[in-house]
C-alpha atoms as a PDB file:
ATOM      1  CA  UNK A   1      -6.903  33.048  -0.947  1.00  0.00           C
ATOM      2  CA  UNK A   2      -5.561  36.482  -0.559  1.00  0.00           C
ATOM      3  CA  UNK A   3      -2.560  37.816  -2.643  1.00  0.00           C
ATOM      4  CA  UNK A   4       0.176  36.746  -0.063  1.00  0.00           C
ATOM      5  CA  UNK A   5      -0.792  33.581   0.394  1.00  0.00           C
ATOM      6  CA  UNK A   6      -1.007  33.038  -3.013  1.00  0.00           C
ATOM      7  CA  UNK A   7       3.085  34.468  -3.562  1.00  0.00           C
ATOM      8  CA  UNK A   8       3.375  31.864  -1.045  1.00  0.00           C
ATOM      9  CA  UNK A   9       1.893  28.929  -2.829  1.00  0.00           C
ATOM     10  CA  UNK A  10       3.036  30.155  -6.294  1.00  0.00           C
ATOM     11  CA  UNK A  11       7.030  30.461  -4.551  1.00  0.00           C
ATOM     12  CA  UNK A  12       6.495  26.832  -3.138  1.00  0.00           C
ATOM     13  CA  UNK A  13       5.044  25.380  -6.632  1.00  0.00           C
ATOM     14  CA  UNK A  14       8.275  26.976  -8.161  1.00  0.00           C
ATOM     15  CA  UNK A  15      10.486  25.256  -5.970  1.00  0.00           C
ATOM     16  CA  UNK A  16       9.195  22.552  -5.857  1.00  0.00           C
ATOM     17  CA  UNK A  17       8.840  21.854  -9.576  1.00  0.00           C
ATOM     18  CA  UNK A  18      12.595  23.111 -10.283  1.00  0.00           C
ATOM     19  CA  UNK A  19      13.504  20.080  -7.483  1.00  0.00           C
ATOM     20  CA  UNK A  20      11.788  17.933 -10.027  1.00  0.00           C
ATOM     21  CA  UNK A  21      13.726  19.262 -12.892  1.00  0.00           C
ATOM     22  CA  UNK A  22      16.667  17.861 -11.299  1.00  0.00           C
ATOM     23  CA  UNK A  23      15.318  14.456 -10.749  1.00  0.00           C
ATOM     24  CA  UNK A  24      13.675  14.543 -14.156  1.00  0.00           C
ATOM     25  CA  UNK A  25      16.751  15.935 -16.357  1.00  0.00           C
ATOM     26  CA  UNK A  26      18.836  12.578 -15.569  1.00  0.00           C
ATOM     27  CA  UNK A  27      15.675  10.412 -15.764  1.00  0.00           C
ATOM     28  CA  UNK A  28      14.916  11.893 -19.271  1.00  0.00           C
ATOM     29  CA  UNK A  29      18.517  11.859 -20.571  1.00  0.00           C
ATOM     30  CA  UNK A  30      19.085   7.871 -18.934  1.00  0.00           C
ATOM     31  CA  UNK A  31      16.036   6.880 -20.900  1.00  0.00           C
ATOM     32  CA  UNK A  32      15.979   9.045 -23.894  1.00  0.00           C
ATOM     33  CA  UNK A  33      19.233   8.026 -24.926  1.00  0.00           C
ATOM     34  CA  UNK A  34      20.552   5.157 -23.055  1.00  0.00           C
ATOM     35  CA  UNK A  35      17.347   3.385 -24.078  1.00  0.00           C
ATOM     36  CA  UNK A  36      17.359   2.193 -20.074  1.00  0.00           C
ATOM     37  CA  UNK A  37      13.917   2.346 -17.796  1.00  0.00           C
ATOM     38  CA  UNK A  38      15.502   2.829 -14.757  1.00  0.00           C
ATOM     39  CA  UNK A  39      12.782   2.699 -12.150  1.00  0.00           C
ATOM     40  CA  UNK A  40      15.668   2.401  -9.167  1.00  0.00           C
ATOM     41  CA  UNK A  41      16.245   6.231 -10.296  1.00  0.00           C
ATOM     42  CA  UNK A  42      13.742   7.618  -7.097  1.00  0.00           C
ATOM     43  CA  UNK A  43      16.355   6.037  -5.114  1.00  0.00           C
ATOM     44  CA  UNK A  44      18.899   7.582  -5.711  1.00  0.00           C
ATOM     45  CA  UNK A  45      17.207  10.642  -4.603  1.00  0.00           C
ATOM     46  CA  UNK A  46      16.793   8.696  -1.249  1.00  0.00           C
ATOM     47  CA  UNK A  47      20.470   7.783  -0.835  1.00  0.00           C
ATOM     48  CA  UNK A  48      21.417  11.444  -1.801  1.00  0.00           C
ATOM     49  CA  UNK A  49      19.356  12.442   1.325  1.00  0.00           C
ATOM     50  CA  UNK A  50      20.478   9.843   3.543  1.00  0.00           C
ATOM     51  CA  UNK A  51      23.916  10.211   2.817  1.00  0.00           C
ATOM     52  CA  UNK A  52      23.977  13.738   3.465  1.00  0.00           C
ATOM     53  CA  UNK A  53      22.006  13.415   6.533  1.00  0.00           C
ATOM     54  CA  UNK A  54      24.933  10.675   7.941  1.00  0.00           C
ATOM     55  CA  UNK A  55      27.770  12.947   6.954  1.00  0.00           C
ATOM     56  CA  UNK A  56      26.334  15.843   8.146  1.00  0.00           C
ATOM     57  CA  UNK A  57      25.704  14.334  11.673  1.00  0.00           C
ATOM     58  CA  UNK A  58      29.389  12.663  11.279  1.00  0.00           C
ATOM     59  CA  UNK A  59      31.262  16.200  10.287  1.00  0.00           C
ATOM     60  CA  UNK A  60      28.958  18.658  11.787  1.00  0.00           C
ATOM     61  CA  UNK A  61      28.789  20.647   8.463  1.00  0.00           C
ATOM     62  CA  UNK A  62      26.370  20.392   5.668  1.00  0.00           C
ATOM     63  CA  UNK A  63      28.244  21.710   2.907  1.00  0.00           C
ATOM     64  CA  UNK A  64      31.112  19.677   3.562  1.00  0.00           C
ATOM     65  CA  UNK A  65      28.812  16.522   4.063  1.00  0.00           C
ATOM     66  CA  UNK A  66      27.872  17.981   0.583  1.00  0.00           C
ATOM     67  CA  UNK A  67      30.936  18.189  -1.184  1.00  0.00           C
ATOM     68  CA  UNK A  68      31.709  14.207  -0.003  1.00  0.00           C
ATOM     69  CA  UNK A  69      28.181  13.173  -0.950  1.00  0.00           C
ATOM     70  CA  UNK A  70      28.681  14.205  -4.410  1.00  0.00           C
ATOM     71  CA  UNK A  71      31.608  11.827  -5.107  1.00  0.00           C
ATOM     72  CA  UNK A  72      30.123   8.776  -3.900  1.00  0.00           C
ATOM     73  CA  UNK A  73      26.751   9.293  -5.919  1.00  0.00           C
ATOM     74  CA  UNK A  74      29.049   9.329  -8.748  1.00  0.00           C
ATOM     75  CA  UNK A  75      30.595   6.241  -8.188  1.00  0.00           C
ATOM     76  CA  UNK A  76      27.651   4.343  -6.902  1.00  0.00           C
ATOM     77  CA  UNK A  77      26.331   5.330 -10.480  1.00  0.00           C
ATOM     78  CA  UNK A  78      29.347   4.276 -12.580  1.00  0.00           C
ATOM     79  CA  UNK A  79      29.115   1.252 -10.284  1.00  0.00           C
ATOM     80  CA  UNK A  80      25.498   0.182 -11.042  1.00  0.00           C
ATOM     81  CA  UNK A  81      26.286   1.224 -14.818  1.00  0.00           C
ATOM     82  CA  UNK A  82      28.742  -1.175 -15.581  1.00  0.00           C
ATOM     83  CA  UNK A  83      27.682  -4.030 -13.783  1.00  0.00           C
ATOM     84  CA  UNK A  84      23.968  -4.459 -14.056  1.00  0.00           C
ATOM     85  CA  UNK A  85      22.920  -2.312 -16.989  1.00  0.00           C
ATOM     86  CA  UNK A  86      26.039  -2.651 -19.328  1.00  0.00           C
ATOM     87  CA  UNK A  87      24.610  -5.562 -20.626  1.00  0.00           C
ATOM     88  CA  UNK A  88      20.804  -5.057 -20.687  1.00  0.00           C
ATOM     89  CA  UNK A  89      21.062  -2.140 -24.002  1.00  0.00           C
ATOM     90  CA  UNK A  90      20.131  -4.609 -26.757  1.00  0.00           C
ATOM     91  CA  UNK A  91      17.746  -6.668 -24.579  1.00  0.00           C
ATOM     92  CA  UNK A  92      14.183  -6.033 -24.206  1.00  0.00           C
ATOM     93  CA  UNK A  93      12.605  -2.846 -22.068  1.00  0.00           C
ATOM     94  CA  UNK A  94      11.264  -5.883 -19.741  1.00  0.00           C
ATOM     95  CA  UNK A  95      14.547  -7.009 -18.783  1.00  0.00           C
ATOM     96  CA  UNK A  96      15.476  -3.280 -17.748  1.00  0.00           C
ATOM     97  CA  UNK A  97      12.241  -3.259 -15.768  1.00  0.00           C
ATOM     98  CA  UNK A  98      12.973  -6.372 -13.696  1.00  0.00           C
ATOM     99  CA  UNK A  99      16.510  -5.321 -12.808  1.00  0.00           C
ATOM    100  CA  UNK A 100      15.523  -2.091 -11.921  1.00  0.00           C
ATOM    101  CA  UNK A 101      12.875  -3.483  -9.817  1.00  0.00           C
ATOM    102  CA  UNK A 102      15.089  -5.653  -8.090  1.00  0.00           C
ATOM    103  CA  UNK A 103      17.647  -2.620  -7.550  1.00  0.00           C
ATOM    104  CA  UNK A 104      15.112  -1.052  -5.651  1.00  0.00           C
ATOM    105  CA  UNK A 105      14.274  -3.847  -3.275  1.00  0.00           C
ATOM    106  CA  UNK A 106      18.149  -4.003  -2.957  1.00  0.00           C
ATOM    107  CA  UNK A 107      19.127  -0.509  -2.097  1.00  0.00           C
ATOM    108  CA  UNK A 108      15.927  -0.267   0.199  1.00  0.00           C
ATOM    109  CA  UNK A 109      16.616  -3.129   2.606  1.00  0.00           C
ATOM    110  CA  UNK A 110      20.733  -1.490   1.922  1.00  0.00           C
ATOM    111  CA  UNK A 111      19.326   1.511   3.745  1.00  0.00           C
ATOM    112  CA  UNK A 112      17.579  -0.102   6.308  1.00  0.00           C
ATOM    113  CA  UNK A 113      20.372  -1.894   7.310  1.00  0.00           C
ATOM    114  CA  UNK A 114      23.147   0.867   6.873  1.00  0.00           C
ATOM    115  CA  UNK A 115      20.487   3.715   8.686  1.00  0.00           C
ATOM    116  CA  UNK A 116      17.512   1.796  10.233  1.00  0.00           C
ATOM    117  CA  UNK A 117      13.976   2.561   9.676  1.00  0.00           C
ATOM    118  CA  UNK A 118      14.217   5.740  11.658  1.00  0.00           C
ATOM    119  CA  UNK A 119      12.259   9.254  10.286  1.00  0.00           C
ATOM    120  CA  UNK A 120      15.543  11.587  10.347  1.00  0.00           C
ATOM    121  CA  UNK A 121      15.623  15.317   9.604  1.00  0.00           C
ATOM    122  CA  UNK A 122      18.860  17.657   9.022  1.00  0.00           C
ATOM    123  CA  UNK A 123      18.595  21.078  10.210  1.00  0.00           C
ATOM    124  CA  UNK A 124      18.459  24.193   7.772  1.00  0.00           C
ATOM    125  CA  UNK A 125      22.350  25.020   7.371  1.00  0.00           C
ATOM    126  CA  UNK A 126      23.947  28.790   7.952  1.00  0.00           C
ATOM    127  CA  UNK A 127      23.297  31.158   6.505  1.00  0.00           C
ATOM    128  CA  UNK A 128      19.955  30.356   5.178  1.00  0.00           C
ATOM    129  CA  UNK A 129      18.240  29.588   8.411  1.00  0.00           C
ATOM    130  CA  UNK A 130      16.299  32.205   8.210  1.00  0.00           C
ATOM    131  CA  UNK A 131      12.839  33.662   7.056  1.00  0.00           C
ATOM    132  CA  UNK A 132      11.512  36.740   4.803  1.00  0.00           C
ATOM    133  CA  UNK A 133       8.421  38.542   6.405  1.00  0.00           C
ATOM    134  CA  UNK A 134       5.897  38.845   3.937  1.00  0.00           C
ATOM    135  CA  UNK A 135       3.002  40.202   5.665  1.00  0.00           C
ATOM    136  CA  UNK A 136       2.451  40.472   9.488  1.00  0.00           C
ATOM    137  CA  UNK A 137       2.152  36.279   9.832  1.00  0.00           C
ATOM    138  CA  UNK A 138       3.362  34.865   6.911  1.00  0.00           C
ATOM    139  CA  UNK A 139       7.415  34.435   6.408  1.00  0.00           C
ATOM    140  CA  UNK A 140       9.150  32.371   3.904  1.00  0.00           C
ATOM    141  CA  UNK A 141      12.276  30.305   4.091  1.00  0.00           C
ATOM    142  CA  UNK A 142      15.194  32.036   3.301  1.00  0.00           C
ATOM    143  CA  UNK A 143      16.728  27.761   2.239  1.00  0.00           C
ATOM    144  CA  UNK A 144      13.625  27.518  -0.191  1.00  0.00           C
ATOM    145  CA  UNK A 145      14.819  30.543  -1.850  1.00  0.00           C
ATOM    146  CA  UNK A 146      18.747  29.256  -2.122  1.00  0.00           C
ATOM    147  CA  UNK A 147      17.417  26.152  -3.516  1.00  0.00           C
ATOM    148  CA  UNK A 148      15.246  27.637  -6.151  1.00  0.00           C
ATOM    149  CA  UNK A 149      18.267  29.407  -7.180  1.00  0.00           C
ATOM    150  CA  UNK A 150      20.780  26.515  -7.426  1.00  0.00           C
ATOM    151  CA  UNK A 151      18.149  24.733  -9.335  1.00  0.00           C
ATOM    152  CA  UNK A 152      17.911  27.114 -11.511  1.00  0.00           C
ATOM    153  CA  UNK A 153      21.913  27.789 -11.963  1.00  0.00           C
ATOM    154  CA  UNK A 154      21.626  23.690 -12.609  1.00  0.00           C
ATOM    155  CA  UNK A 155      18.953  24.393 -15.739  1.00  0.00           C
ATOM    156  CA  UNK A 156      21.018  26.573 -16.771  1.00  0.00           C
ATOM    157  CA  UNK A 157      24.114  25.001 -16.787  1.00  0.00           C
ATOM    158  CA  UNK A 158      22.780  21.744 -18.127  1.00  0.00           C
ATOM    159  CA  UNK A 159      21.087  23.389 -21.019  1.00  0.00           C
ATOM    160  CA  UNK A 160      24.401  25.352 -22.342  1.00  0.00           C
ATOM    161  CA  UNK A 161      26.234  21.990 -21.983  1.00  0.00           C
ATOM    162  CA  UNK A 162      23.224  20.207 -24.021  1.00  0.00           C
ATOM    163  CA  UNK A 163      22.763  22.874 -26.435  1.00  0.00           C
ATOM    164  CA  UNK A 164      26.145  24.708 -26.781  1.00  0.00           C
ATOM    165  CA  UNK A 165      29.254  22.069 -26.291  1.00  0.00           C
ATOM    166  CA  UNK A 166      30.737  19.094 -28.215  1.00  0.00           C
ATOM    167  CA  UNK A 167      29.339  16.862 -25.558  1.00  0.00           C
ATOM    168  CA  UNK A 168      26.185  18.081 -26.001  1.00  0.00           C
ATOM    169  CA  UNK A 169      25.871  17.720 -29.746  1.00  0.00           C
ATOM    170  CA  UNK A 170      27.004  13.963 -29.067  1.00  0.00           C
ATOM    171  CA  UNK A 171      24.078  13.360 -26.457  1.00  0.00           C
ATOM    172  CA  UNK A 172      21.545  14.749 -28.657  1.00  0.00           C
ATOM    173  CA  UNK A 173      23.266  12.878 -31.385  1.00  0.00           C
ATOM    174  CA  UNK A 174      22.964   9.673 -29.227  1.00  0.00           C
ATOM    175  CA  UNK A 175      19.498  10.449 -28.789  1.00  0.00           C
ATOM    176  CA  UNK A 176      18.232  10.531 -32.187  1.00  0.00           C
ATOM    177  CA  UNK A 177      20.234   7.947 -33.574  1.00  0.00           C
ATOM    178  CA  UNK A 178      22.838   5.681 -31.437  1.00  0.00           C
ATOM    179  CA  UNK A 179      23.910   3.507 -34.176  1.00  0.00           C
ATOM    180  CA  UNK A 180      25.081   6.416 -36.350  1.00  0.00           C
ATOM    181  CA  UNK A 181      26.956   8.082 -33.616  1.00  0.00           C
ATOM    182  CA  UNK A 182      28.575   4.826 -32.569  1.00  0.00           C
ATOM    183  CA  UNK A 183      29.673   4.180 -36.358  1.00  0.00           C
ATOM    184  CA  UNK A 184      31.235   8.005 -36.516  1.00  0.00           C
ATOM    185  CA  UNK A 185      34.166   6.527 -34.011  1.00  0.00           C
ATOM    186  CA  UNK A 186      32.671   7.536 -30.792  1.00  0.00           C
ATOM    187  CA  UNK A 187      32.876   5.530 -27.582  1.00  0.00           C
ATOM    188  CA  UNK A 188      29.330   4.899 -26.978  1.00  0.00           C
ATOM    189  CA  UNK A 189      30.203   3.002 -23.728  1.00  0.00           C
ATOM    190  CA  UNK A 190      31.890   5.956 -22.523  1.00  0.00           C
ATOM    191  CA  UNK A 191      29.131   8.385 -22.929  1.00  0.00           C
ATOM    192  CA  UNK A 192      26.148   6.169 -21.342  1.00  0.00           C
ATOM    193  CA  UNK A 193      28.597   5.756 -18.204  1.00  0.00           C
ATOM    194  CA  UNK A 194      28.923   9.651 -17.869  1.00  0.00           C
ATOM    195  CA  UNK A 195      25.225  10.014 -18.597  1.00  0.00           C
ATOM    196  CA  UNK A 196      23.945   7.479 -15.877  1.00  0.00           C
ATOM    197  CA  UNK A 197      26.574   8.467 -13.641  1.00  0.00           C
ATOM    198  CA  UNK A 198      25.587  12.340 -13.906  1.00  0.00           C
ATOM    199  CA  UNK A 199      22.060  11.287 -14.257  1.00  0.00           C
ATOM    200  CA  UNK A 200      22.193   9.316 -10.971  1.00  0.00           C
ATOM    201  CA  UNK A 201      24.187  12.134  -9.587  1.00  0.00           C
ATOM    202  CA  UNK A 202      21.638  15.329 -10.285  1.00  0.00           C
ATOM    203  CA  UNK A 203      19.245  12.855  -8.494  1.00  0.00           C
ATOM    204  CA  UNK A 204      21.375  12.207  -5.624  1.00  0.00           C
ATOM    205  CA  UNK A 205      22.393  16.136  -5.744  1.00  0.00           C
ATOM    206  CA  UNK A 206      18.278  17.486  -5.557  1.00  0.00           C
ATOM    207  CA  UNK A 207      17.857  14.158  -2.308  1.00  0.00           C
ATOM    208  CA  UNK A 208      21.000  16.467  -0.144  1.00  0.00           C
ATOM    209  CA  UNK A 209      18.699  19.894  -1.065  1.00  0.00           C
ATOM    210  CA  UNK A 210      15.762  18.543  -0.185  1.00  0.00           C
ATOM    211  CA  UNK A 211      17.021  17.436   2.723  1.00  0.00           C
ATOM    212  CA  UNK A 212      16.283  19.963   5.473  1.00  0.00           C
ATOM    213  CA  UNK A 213      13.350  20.989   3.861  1.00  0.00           C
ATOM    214  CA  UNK A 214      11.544  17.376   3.729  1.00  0.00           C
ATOM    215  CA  UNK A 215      11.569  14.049   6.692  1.00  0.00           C
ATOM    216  CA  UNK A 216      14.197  11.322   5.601  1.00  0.00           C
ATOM    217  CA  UNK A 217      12.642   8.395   5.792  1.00  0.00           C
ATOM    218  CA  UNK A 218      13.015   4.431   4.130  1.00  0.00           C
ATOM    219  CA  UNK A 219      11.439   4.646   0.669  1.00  0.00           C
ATOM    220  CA  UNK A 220      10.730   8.261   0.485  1.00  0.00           C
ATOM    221  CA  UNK A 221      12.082   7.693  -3.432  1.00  0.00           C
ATOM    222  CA  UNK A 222       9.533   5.550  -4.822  1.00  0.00           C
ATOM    223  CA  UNK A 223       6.620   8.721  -5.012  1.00  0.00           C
ATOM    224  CA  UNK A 224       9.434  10.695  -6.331  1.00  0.00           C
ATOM    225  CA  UNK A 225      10.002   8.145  -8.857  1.00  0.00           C
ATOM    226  CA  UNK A 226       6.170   8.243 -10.197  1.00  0.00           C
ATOM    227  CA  UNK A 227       6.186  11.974 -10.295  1.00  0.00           C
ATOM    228  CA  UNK A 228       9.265  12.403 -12.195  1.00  0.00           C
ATOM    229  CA  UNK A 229       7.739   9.549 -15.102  1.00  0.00           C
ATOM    230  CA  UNK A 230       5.168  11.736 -15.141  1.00  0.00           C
ATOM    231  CA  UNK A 231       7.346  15.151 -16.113  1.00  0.00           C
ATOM    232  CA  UNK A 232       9.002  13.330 -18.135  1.00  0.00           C
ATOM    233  CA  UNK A 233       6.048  12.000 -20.317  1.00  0.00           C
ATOM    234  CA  UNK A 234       4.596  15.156 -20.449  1.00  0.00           C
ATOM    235  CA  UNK A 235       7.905  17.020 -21.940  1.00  0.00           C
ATOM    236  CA  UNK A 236       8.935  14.803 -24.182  1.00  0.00           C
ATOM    237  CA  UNK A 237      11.428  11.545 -23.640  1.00  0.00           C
ATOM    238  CA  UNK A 238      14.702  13.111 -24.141  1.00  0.00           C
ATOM    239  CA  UNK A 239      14.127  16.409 -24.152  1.00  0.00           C
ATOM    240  CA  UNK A 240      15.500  18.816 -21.377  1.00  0.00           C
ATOM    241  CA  UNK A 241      13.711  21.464 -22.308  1.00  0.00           C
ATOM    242  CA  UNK A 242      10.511  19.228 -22.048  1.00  0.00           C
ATOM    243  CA  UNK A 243      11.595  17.892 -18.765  1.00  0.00           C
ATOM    244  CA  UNK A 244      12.051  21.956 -17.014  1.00  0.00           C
ATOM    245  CA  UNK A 245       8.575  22.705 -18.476  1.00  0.00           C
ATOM    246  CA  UNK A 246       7.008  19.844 -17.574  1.00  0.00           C
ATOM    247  CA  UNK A 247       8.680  19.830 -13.910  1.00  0.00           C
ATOM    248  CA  UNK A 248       7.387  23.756 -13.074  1.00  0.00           C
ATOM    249  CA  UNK A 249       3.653  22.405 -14.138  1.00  0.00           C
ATOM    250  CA  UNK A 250       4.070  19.683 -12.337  1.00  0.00           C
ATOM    251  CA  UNK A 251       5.281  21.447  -9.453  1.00  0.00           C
ATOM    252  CA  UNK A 252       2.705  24.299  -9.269  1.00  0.00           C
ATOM    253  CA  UNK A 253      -0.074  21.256 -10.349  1.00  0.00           C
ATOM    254  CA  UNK A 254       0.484  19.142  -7.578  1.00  0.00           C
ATOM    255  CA  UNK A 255       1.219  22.900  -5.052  1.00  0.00           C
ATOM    256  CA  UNK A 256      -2.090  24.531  -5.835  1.00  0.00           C
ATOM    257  CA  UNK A 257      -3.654  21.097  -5.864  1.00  0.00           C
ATOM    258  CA  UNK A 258      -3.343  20.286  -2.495  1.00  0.00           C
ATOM    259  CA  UNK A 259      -4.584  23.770  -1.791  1.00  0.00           C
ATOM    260  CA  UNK A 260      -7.372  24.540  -3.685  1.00  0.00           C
ATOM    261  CA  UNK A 261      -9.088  21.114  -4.675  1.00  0.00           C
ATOM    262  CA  UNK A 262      -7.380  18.613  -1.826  1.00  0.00           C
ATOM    263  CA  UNK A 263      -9.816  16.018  -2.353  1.00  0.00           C
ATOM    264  CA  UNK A 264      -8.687  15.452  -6.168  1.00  0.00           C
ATOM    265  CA  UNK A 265      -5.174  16.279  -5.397  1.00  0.00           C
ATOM    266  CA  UNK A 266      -3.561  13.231  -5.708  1.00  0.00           C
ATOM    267  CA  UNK A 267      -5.221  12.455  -9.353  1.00  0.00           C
ATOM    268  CA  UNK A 268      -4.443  16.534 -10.826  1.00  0.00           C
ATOM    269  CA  UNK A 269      -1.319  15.610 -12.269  1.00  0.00           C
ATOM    270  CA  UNK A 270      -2.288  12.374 -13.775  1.00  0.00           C
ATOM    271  CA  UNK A 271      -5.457  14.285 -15.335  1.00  0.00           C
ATOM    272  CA  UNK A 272      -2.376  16.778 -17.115  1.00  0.00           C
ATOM    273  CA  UNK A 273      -0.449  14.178 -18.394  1.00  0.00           C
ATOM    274  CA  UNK A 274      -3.595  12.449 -20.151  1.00  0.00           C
ATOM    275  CA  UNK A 275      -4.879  16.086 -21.195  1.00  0.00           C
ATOM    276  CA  UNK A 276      -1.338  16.721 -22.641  1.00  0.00           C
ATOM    277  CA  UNK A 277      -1.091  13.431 -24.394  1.00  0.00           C
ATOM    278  CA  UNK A 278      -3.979  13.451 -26.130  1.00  0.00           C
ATOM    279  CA  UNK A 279      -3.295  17.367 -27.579  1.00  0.00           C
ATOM    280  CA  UNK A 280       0.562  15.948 -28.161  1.00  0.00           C
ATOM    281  CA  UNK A 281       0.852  12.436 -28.157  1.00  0.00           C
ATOM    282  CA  UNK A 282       4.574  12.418 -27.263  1.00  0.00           C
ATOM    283  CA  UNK A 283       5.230  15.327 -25.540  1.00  0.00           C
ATOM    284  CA  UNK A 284       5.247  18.776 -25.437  1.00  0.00           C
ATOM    285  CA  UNK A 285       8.672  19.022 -26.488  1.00  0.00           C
ATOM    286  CA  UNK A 286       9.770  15.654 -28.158  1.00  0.00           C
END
């Protein structure tokens, strides 16, 4: 592996892992203080991708298919919040995990009938459509670079908000101790609705990203899904901090992985998490 390539596999890992973050930051904050396993969270990631795929081919513009997407991930959140999980937070984790379940039979055979079963792809939007020349045959995409840079924007914006706002000290509040913030006058209600809804919206928000970089096809959430329980065990349940960390070793894990030891690939970032867990039994960063 010569030094180039290696940029090239270390860039990909990077972006790749930051993609994660996004998926992972709303998994860890739905389940670290919402008490809620929500295994239908992978997809969301595939409606974000599908949706922006359909409004892009409807509008002719990805930005503005975008901008619309945004909106309706949103709602679909607040939707699924206050229907199906509003009254599952005092009820066993097993109740959680058969709703969920059942969500994700549901919006699966929703997309099938809404899209078809159709592999769909959505071309790399202006101006990014484009390619750096690294060495005389190696280039890299000018849309990886924009995306790694969002995500990042993202982390940084959702760690000021956790770490730095009123609304932050209230999540982290509600994630130590939900009784006690409850009791203190605040509308719990309230605050799990805008944390699923932004959680299922980040998720939705990396599927649109992802989506001229990646196929679109039926199901494409449910590996997603796996991965991201995985960053999110290894940083900590609840912890952002644990879930960017986590994400970028993820992300360069499963990268070099496939490169340098294919044959194991697959079981790498299963080997972290137990190597992690036994050093720190709840997380890196719980």
């Amino acid at each position: 592996m010569d030094l180039a390539f290696f940029g090239v596999q270390l860039l990909n890992g990077l972006q790749y892992g930051l993609l994660l973050f996004l998926i992972a930051s709303g998994l860890t904050l739905i389940f670290g203080i919402m008490g809620i396993i929500n295994l239908a969270h992978g997809a969301m990631y595939m409606i974000g991708a599908y949706l922006v795929w359909d409004l892009t081919l409807r509008l002719g513009n990805f930005w503005l298919a975008i901008l619309i997407a945004i909106p309706i991930a949103v709602a679909l959140g607040l939707v699924i919040e206050r229907l199906f999980l509003d009254t599952l937070y005092k009820r066993d984790h097993l109740y959680q995990v058969l709703l969920t379940f059942g969500l994700i039979l549901v919006i699966n055979e929703a997309q099938r009938i809404i899209w078809g079963g159709d592999v769909h792809s959505v071309a790399i939007p202006a101006p990014f459509d484009a390619s750096l020349q690294l060495t005389d045959n190696l280039q890299y995409s000018v849309y990886r670079l924009f995306v790694m840079g969002v995500c990042l924007a993202l982390a940084g914006i959702i760690y000021w908000v956790i770490r730095h706002t009123r609304l932050g000290i209230i999540i982290r509040a509600g994630a130590v101790n939900r009784d006690m913030v409850e009791g203190l006058g605040i509308n719990v209600r309230t605050l799990f609705t805008l944390i699923f809804s932004v959680g299922v919206a980040l998720t939705a928000f990396a599927g649109m990203i992802a989506a001229p970089l990646t196929s679109i096809t039926p199901g494409m959430g449910d590996s997603i899904l796996i991965t991201c329980f995985v960053v999110v065990v290894i940083g900590g349940i609840g912890s952002i901090k644990g879930a960017f960390w986590g994400a970028i070793l993820i992300g360069m894990a499963e990268t070099f992985g496939s490169v340098l030891i294919p044959s194991i690939a697959s079981m790498v970032i299963y080997l972290i998490m137990a190597a992690v867990l036994l050093v720190k039994p709840r997380g890196l960063f719980a």
